[in-house]
C-alpha atoms as a PDB file:
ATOM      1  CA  UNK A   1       0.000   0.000   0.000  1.00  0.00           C
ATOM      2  CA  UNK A   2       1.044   3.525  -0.938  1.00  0.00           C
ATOM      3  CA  UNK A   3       1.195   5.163   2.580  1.00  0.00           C
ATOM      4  CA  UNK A   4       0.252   9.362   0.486  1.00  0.00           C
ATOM      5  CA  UNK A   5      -2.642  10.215   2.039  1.00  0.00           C
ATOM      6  CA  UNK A   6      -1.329  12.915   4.449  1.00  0.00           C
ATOM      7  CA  UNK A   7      -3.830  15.751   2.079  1.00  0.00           C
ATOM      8  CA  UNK A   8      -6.279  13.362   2.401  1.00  0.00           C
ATOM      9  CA  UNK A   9      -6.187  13.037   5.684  1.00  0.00           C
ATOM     10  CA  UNK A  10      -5.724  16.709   6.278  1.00  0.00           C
ATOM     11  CA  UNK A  11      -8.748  17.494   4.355  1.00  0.00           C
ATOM     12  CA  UNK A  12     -11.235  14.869   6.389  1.00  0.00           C
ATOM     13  CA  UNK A  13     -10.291  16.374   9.456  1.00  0.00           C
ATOM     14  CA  UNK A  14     -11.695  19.697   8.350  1.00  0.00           C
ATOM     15  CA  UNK A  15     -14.538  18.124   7.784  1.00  0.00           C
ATOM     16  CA  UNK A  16     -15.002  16.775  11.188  1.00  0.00           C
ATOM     17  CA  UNK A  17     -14.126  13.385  10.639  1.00  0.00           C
ATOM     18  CA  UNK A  18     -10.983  11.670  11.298  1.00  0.00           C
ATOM     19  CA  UNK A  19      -9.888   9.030   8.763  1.00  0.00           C
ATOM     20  CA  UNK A  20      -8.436   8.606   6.269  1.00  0.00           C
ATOM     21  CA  UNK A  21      -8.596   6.271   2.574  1.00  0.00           C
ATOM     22  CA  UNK A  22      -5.868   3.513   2.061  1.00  0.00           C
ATOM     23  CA  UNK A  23      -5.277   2.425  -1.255  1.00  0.00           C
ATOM     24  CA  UNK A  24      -2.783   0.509  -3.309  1.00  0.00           C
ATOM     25  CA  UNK A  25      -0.864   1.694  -6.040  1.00  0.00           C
ATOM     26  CA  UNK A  26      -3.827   1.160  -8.419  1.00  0.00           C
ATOM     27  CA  UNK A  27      -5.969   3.739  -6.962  1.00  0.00           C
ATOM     28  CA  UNK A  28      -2.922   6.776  -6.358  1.00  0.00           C
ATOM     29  CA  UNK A  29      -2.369   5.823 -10.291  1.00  0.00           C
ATOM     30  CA  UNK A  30      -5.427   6.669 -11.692  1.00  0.00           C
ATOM     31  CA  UNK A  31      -6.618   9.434  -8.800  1.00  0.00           C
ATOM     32  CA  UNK A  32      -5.131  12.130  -6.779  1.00  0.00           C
ATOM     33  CA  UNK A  33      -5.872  12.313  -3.089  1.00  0.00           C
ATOM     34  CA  UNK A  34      -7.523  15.537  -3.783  1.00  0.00           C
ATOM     35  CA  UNK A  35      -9.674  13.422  -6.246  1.00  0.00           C
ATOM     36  CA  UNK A  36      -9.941  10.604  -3.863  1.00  0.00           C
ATOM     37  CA  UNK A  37     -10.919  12.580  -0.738  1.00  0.00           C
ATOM     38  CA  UNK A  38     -13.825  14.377  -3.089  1.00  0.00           C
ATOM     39  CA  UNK A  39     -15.388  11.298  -3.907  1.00  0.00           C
ATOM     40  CA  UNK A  40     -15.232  10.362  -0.693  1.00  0.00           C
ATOM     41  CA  UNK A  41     -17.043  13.158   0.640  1.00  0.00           C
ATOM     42  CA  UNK A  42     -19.577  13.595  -2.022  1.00  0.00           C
ATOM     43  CA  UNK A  43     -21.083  10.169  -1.486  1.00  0.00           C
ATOM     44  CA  UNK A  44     -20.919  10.393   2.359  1.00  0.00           C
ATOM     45  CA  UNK A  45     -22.860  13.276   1.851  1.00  0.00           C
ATOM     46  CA  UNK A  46     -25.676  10.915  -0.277  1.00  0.00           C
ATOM     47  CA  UNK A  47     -25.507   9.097   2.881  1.00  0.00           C
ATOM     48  CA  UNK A  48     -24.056   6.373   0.716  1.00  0.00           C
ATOM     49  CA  UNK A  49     -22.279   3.088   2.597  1.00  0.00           C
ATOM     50  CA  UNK A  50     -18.515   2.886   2.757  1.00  0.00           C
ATOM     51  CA  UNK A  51     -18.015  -0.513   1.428  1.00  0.00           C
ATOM     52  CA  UNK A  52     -20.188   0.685  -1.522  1.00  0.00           C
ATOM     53  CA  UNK A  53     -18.449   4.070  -1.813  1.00  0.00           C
ATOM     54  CA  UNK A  54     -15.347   1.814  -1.664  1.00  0.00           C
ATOM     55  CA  UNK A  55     -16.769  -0.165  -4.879  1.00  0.00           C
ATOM     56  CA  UNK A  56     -17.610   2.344  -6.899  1.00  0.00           C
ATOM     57  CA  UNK A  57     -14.113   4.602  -6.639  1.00  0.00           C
ATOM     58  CA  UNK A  58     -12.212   1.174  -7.393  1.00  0.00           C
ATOM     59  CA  UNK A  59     -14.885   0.517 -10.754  1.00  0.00           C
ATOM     60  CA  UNK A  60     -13.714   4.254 -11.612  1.00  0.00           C
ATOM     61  CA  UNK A  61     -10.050   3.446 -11.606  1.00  0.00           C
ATOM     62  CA  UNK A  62     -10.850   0.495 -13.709  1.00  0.00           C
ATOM     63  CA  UNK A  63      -9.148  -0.030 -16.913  1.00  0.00           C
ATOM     64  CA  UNK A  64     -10.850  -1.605 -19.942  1.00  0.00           C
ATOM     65  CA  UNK A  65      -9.446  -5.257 -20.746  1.00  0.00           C
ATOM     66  CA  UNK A  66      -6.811  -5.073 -23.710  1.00  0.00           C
ATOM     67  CA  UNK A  67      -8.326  -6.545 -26.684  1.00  0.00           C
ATOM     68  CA  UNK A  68      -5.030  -8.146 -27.783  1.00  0.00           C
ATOM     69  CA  UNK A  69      -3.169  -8.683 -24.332  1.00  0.00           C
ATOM     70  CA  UNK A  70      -6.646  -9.974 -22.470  1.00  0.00           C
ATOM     71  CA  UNK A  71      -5.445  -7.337 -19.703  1.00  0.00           C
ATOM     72  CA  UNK A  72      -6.631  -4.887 -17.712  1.00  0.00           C
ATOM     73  CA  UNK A  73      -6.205  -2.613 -14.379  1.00  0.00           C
ATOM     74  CA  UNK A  74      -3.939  -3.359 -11.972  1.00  0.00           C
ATOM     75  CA  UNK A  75      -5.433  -5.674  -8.577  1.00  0.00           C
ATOM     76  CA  UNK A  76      -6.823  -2.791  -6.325  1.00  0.00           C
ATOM     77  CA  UNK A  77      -7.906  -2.378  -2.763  1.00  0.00           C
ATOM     78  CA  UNK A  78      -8.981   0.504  -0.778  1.00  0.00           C
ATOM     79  CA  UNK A  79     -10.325   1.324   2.963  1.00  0.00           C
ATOM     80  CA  UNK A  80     -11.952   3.951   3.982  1.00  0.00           C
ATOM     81  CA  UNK A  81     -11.665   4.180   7.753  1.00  0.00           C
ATOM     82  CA  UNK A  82     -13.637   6.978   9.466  1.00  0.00           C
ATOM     83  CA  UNK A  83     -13.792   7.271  13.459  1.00  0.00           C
ATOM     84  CA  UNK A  84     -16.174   9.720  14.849  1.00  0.00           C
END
């Protein structure tokens, strides 16, 4: 796991919460934490679940499968960990 997520966690804590996303490489690839942390937010705010929230940023970092190779994105994992 890419430990970057010190403006992440920085802009959480303004918003009240403490937490912070942790992601491997696959995520910090295709997203910034700036980019991270919004989506983050803006689905907490729809009141949506964190293990979906946590689905849908890694199907947005998805790559489309290679027709010739057969590949695709890199393996991913994130979690979002919020105490309040």
């Amino acid at each position: 796991m890419r430990v970057n997520g010190q403006l992440a966690i920085a802009r959480l804590w303004r918003l009240s919460l403490q937490g912070a996303p942790k992601a491997t490489d696959g995520v910090w690839d295709s997203r910034t934490n700036q980019e991270v942390v919004d989506f983050i937010i803006e689905r907490m705010k729809a009141v949506v679940p964190l293990n979906e929230i946590g689905r849908q940023l890694i199907e947005s970092c998805k790559l489309p499968v290679h027709p010739v190779t057969g590949f695709g994105s890199d393996n991913m994992t994130i979690i979002i960990a919020i105490v309040r």
